[in-house]
PDB file of N, CA and C in Angstrom:
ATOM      1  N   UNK A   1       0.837  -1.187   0.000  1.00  0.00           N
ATOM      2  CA  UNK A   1       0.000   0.000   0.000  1.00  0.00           C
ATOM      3  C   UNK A   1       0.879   1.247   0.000  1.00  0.00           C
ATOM      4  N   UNK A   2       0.260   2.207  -0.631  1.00  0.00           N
ATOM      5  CA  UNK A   2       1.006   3.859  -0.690  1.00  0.00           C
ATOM      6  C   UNK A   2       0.855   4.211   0.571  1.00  0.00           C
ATOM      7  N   UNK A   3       1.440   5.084   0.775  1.00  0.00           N
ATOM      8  CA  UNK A   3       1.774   6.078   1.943  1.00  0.00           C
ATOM      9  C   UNK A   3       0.534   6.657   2.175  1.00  0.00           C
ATOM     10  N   UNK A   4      -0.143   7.342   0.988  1.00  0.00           N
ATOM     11  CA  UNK A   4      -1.257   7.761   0.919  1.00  0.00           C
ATOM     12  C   UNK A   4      -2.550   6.783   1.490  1.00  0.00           C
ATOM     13  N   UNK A   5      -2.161   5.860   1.457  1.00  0.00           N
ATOM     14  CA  UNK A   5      -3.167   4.673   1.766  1.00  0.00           C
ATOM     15  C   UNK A   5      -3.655   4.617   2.912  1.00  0.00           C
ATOM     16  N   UNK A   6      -1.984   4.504   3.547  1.00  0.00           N
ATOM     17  CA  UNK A   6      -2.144   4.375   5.057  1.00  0.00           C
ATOM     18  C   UNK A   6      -2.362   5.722   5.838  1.00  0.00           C
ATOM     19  N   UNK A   7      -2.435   7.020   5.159  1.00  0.00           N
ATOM     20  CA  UNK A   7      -3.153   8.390   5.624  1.00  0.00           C
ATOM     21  C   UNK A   7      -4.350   8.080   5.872  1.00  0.00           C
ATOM     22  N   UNK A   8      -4.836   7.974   4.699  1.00  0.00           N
ATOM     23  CA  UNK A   8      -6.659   7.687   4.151  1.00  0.00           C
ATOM     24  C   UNK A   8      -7.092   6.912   6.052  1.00  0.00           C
ATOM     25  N   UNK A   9      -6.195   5.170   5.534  1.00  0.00           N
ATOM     26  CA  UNK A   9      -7.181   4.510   6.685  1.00  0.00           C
ATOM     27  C   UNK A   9      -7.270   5.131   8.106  1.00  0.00           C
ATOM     28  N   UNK A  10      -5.473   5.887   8.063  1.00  0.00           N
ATOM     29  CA  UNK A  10      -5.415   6.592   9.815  1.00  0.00           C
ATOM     30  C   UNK A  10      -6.441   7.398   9.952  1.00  0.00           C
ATOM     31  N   UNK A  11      -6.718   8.112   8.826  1.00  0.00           N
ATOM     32  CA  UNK A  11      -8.029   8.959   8.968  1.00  0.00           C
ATOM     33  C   UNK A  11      -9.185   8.217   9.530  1.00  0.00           C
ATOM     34  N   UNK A  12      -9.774   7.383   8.706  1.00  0.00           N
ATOM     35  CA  UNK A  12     -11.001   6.478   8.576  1.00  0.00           C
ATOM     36  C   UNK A  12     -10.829   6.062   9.917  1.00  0.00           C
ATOM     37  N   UNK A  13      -9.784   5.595  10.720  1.00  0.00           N
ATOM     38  CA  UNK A  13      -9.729   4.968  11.706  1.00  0.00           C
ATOM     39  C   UNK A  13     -10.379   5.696  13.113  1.00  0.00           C
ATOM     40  N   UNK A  14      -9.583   7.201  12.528  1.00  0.00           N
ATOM     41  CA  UNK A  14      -9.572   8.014  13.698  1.00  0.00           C
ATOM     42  C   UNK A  14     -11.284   8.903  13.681  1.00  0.00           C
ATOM     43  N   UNK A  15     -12.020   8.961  12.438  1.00  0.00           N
ATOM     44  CA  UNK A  15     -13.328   9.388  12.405  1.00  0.00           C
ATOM     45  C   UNK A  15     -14.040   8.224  13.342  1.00  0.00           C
ATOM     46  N   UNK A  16     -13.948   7.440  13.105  1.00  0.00           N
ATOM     47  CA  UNK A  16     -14.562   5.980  13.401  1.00  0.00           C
ATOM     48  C   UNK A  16     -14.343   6.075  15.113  1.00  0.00           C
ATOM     49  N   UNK A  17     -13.194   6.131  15.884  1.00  0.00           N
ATOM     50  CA  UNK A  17     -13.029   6.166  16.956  1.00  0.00           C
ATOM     51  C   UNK A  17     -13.859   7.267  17.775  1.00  0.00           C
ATOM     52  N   UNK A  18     -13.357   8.330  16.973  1.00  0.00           N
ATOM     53  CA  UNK A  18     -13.808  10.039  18.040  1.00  0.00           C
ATOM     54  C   UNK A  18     -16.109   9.553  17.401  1.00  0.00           C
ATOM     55  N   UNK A  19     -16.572   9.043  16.732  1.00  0.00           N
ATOM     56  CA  UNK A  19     -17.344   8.539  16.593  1.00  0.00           C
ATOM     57  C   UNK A  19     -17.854   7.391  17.512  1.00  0.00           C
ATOM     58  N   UNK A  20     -17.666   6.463  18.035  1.00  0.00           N
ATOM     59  CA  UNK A  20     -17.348   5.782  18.689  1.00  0.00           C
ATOM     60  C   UNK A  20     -17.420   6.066  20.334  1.00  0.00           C
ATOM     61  N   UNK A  21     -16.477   7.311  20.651  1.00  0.00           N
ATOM     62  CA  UNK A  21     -16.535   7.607  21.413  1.00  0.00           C
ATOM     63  C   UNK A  21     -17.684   8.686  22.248  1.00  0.00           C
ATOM     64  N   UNK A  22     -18.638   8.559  21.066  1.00  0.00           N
ATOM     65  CA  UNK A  22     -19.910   9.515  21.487  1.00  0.00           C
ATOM     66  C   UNK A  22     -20.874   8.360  21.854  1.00  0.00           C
ATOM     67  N   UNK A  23     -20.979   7.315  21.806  1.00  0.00           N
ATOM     68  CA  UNK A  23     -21.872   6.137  22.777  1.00  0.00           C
ATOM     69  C   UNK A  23     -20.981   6.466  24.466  1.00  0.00           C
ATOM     70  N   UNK A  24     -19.727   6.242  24.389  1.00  0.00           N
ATOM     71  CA  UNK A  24     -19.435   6.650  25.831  1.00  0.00           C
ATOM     72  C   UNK A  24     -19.766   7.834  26.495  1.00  0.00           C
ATOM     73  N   UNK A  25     -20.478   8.825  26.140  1.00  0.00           N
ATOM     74  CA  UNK A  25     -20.669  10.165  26.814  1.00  0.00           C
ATOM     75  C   UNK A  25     -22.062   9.944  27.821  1.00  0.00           C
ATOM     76  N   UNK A  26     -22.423   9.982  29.227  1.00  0.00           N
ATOM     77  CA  UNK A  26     -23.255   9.924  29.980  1.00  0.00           C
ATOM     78  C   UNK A  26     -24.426  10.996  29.206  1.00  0.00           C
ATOM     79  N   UNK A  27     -26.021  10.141  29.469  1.00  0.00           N
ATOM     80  CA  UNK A  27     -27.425  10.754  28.910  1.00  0.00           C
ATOM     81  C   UNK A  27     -27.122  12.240  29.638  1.00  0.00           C
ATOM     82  N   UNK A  28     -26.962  12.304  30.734  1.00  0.00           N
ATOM     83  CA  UNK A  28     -26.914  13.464  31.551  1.00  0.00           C
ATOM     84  C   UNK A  28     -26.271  14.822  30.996  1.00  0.00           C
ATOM     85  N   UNK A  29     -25.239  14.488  30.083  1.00  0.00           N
ATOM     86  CA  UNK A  29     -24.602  15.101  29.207  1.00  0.00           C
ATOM     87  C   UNK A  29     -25.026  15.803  28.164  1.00  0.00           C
ATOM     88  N   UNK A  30     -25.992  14.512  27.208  1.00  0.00           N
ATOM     89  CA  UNK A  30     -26.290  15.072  26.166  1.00  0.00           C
ATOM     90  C   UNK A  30     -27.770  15.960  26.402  1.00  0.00           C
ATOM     91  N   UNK A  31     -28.351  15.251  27.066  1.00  0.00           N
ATOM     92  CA  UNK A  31     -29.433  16.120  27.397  1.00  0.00           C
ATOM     93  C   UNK A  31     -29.425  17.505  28.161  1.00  0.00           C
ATOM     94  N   UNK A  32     -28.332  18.041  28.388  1.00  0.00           N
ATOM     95  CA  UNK A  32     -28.409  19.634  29.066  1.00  0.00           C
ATOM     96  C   UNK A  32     -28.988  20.042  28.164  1.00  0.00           C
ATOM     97  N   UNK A  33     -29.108  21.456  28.426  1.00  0.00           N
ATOM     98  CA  UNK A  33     -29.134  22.707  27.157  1.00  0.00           C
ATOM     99  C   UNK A  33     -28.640  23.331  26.860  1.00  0.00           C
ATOM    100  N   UNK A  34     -27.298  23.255  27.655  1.00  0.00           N
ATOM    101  CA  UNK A  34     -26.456  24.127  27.187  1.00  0.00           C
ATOM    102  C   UNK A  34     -25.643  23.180  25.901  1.00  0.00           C
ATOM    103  N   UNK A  35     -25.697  21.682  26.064  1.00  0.00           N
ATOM    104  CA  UNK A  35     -25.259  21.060  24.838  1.00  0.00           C
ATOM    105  C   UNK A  35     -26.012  21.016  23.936  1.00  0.00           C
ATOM    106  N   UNK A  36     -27.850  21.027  24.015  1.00  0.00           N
ATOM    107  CA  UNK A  36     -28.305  21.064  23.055  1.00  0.00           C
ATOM    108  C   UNK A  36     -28.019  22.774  21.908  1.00  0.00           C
ATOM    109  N   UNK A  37     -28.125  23.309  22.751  1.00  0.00           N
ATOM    110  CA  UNK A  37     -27.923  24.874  21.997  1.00  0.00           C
ATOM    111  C   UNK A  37     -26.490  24.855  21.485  1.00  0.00           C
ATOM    112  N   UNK A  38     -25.486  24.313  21.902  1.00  0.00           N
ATOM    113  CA  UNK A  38     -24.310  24.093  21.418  1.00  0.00           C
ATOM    114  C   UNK A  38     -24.515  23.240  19.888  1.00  0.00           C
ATOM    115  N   UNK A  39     -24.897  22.301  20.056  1.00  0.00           N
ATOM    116  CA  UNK A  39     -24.975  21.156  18.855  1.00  0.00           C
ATOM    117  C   UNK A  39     -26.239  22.095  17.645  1.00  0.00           C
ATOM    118  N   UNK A  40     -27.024  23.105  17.958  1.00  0.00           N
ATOM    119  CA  UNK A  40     -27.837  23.533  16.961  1.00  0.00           C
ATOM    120  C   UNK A  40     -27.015  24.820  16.410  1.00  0.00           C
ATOM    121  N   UNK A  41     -26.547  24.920  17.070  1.00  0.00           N
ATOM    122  CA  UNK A  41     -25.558  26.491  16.705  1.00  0.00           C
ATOM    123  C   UNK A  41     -24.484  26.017  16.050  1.00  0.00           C
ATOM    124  N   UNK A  42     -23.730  24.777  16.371  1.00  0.00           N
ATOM    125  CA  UNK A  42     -22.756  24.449  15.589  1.00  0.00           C
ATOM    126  C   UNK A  42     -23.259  23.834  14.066  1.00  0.00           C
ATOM    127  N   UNK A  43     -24.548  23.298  14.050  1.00  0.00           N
ATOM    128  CA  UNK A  43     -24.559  22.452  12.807  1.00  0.00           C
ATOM    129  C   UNK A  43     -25.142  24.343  11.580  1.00  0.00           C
ATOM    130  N   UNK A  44     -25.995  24.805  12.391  1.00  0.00           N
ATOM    131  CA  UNK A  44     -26.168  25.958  11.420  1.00  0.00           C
ATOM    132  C   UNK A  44     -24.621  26.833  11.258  1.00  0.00           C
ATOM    133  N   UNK A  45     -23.775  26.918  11.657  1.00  0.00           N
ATOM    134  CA  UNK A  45     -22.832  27.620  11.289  1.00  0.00           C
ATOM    135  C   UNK A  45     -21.922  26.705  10.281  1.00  0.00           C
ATOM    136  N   UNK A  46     -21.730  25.386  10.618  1.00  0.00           N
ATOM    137  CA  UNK A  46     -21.043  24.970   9.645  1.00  0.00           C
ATOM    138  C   UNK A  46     -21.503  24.352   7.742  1.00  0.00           C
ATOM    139  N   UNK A  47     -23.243  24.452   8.241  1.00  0.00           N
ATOM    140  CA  UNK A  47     -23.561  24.845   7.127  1.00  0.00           C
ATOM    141  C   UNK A  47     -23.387  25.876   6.366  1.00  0.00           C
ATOM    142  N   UNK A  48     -23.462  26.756   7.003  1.00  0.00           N
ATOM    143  CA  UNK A  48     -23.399  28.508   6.470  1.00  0.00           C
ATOM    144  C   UNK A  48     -22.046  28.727   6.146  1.00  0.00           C
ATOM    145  N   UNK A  49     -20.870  27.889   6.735  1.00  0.00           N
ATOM    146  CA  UNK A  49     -19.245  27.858   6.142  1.00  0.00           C
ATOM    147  C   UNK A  49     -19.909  27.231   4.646  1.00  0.00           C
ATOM    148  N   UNK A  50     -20.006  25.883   5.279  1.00  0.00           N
ATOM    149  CA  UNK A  50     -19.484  24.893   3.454  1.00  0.00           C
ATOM    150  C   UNK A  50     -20.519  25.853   2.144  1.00  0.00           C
ATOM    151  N   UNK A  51     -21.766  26.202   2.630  1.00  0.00           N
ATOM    152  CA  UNK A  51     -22.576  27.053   1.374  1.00  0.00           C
ATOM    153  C   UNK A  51     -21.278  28.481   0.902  1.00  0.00           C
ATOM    154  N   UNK A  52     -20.923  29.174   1.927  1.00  0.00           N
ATOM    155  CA  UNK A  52     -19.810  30.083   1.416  1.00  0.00           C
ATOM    156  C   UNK A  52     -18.493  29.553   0.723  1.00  0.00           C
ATOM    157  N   UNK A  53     -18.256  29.030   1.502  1.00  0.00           N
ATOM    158  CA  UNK A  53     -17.359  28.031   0.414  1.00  0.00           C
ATOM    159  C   UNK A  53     -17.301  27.504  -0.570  1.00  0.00           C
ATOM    160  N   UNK A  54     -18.361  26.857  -1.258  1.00  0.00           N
ATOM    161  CA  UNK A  54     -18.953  26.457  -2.089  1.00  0.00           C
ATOM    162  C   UNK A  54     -19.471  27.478  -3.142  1.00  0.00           C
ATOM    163  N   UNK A  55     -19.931  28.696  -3.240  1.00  0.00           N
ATOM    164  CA  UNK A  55     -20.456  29.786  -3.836  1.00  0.00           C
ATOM    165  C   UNK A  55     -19.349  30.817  -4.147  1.00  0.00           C
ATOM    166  N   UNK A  56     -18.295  31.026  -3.114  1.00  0.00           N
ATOM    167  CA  UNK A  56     -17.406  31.815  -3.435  1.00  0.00           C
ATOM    168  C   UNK A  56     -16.160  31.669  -3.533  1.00  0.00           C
ATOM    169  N   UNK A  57     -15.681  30.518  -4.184  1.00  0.00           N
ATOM    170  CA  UNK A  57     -14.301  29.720  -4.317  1.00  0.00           C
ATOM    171  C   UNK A  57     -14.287  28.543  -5.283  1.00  0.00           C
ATOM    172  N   UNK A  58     -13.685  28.579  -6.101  1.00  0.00           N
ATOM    173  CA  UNK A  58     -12.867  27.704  -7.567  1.00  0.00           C
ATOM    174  C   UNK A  58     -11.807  27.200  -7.236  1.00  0.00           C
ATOM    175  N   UNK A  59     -11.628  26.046  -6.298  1.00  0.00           N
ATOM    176  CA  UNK A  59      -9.964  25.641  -6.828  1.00  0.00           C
ATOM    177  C   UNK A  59      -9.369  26.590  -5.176  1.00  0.00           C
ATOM    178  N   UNK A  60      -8.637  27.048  -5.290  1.00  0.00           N
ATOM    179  CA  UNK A  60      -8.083  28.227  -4.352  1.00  0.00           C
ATOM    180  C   UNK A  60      -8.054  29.379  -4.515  1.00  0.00           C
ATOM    181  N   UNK A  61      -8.862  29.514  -5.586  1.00  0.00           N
ATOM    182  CA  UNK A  61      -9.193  31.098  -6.026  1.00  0.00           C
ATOM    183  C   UNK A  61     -10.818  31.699  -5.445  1.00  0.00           C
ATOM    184  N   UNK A  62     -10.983  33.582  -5.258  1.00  0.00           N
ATOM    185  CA  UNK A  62     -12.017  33.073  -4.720  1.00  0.00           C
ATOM    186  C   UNK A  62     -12.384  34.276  -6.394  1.00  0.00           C
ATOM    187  N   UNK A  63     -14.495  33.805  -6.597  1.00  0.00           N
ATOM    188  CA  UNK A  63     -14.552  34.076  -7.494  1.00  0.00           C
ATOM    189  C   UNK A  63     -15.909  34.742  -7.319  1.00  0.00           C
ATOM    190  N   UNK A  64     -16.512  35.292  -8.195  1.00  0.00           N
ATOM    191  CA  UNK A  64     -17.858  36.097  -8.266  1.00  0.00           C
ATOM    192  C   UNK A  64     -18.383  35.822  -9.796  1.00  0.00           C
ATOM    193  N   UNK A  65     -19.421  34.545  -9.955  1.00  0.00           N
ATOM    194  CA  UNK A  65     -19.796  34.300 -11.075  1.00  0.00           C
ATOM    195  C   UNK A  65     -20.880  33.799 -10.708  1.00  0.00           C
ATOM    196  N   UNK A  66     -22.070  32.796 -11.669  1.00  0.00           N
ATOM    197  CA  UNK A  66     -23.155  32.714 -11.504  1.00  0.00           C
ATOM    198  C   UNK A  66     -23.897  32.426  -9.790  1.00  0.00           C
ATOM    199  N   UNK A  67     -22.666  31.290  -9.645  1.00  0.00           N
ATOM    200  CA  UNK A  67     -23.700  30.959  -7.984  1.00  0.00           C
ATOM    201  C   UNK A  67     -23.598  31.682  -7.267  1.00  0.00           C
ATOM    202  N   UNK A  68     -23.227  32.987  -6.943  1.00  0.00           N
ATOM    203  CA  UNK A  68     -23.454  34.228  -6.350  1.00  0.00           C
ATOM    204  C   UNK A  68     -24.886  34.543  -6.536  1.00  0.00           C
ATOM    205  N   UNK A  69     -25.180  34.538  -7.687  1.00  0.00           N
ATOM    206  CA  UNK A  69     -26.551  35.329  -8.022  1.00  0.00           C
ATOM    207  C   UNK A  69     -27.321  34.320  -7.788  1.00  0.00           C
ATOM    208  N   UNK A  70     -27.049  33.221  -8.045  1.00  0.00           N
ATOM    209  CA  UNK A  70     -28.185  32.220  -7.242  1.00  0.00           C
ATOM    210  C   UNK A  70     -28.570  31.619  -6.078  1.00  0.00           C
ATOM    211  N   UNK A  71     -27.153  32.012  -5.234  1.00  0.00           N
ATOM    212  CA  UNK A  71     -27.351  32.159  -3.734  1.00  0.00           C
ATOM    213  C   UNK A  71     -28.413  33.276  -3.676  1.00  0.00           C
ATOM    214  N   UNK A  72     -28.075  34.586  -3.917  1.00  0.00           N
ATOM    215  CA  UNK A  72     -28.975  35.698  -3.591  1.00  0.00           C
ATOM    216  C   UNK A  72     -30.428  34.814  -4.114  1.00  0.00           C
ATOM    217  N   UNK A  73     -30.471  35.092  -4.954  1.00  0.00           N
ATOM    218  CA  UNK A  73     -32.132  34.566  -5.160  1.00  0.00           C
ATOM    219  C   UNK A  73     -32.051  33.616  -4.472  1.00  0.00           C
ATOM    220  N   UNK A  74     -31.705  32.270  -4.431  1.00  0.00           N
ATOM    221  CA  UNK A  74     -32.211  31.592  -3.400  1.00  0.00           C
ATOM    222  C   UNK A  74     -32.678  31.806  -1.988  1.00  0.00           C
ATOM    223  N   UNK A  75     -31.739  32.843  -1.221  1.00  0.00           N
ATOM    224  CA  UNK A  75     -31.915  33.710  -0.113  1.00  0.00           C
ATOM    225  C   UNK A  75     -33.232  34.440  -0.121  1.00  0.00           C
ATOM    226  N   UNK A  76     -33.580  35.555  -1.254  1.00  0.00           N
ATOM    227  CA  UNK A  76     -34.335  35.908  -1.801  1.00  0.00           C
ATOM    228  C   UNK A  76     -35.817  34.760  -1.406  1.00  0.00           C
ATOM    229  N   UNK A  77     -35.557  34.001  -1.889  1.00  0.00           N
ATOM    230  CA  UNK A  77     -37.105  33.016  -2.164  1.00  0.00           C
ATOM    231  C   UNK A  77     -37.053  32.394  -0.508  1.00  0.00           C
ATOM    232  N   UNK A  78     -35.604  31.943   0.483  1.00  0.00           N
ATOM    233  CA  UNK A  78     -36.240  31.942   1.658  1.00  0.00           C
ATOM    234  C   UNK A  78     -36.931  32.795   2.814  1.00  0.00           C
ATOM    235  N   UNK A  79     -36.876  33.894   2.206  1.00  0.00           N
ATOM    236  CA  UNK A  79     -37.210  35.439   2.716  1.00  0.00           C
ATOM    237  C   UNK A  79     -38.686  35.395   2.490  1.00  0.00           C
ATOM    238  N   UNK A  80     -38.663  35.131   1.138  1.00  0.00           N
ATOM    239  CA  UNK A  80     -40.441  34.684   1.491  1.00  0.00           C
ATOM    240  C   UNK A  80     -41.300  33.231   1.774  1.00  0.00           C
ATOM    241  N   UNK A  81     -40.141  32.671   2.466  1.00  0.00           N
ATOM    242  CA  UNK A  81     -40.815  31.204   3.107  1.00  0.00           C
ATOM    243  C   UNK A  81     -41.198  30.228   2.515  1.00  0.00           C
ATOM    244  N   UNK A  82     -40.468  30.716   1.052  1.00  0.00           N
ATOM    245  CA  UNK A  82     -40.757  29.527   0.012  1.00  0.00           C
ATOM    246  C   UNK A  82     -40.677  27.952   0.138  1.00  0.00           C
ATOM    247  N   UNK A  83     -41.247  27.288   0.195  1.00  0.00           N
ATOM    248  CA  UNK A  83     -40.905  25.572   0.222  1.00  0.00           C
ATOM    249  C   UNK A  83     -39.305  25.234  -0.088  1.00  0.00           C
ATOM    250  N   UNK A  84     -38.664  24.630   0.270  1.00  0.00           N
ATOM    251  CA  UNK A  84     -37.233  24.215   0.146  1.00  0.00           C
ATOM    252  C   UNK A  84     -37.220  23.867  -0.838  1.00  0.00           C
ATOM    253  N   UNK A  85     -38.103  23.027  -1.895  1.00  0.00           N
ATOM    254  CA  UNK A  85     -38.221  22.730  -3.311  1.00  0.00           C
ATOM    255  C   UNK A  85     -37.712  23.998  -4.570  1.00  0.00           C
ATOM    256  N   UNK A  86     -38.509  25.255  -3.657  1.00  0.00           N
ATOM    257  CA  UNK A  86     -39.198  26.152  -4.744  1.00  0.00           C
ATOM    258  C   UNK A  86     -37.584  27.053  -4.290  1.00  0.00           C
ATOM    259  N   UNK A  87     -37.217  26.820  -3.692  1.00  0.00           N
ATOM    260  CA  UNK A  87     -35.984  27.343  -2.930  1.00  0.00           C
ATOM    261  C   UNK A  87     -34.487  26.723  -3.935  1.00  0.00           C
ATOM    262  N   UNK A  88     -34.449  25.690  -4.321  1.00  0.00           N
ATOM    263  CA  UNK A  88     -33.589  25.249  -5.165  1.00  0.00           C
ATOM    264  C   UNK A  88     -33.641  25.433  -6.784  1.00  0.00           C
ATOM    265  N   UNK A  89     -34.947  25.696  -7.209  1.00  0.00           N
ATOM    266  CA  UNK A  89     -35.318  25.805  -8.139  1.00  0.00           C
ATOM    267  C   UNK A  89     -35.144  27.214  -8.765  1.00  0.00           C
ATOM    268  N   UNK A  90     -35.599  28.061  -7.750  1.00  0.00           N
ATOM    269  CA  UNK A  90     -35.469  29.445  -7.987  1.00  0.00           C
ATOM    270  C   UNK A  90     -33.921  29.752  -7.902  1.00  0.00           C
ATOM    271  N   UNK A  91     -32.934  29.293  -7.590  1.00  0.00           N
ATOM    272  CA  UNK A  91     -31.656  29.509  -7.071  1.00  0.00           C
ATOM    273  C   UNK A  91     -31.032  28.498  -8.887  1.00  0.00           C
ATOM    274  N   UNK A  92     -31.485  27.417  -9.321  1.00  0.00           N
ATOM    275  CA  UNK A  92     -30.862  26.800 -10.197  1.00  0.00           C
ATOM    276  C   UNK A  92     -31.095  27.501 -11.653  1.00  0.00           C
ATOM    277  N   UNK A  93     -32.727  28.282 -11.136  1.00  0.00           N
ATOM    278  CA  UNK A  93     -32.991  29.204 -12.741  1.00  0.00           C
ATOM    279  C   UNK A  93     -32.203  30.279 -12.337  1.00  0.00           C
ATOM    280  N   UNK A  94     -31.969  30.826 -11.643  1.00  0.00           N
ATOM    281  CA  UNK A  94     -31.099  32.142 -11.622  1.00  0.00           C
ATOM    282  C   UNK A  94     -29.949  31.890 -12.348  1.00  0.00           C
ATOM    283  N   UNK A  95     -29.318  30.920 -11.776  1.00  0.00           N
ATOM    284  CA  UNK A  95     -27.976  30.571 -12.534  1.00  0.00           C
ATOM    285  C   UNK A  95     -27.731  30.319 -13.921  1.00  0.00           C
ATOM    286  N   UNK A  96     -29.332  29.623 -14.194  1.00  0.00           N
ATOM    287  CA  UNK A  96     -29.412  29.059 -15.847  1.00  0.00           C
ATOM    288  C   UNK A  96     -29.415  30.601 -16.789  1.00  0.00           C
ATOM    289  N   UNK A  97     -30.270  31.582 -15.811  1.00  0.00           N
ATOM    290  CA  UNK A  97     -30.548  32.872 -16.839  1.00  0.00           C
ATOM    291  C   UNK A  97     -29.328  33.498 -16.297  1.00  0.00           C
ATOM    292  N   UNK A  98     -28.510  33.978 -15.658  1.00  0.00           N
ATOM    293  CA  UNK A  98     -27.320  34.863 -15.710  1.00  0.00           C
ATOM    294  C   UNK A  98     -26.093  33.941 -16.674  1.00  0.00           C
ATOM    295  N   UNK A  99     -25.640  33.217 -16.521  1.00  0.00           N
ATOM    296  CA  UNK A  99     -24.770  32.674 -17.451  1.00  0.00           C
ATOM    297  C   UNK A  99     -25.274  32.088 -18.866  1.00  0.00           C
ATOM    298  N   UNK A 100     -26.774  32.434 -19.139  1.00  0.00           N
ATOM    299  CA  UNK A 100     -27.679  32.656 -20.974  1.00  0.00           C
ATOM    300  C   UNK A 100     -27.293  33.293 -21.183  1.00  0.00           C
ATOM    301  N   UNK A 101     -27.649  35.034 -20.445  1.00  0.00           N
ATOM    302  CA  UNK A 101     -27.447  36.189 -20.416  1.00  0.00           C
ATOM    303  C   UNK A 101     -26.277  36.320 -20.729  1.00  0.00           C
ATOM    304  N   UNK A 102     -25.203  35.740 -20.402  1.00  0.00           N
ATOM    305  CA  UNK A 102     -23.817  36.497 -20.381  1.00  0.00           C
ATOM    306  C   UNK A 102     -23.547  37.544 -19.410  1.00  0.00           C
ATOM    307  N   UNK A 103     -23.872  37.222 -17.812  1.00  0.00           N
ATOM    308  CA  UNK A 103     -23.835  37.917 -17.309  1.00  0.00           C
ATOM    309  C   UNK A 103     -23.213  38.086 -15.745  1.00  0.00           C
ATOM    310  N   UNK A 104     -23.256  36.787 -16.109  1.00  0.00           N
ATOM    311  CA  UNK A 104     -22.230  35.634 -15.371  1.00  0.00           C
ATOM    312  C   UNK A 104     -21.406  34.667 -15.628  1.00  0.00           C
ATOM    313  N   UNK A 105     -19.876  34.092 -15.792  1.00  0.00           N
ATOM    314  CA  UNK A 105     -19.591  32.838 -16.510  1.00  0.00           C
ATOM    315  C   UNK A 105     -20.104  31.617 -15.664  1.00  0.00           C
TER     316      UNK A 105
END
């Protein structure tokens, strides 16, 4: 096996463990509120990273082209409480009409 190989599994190994190690944590634990408000605050922020990430970065470059404008509209359509459906849709035509347009690459 590559070197690389044995990265990969140390990885796999070590997700698997620190995983693992969340059956050992006492009920008493997970049920506070100060962990529950912890665990809802963390999963909305690290969504709100990977979507920025994802929208404003190519490679290691950062960039301003169509999925900008279809974040906004998408934002846009959750502003008015649109169904999560109508929310992707409106965000995938934005993108289809700014880069028709030429107005986005």
């Amino acid at each position: 096996m590559s070197e690389l190989s044995w990265w990969v599994l140390a990885a796999c190994l070590s997700a698997y463990a620190i995983k693992l190690c969340g059956y050992f944590v006492p009920r008493k634990v997970l049920d506070s509120p100060i962990m529950s408000h912890v665990a809802s605050t963390l999963t909305v922020a690290l969504l709100a990273s990977l979507v920025t990430v994802n929208a404003f970065t190519s490679g290691q470059e950062l960039v301003i082209d169509a999925r900008v404008g279809a974040l906004g509209a998408a934002i846009i359509a959750l502003v008015f409480k649109a169904p999560y459906l109508v929310v992707v849709l409106v965000g995938a035509l934005a993108a289809i009409l700014l880069r028709a347009t030429g107005l986005a690459a």
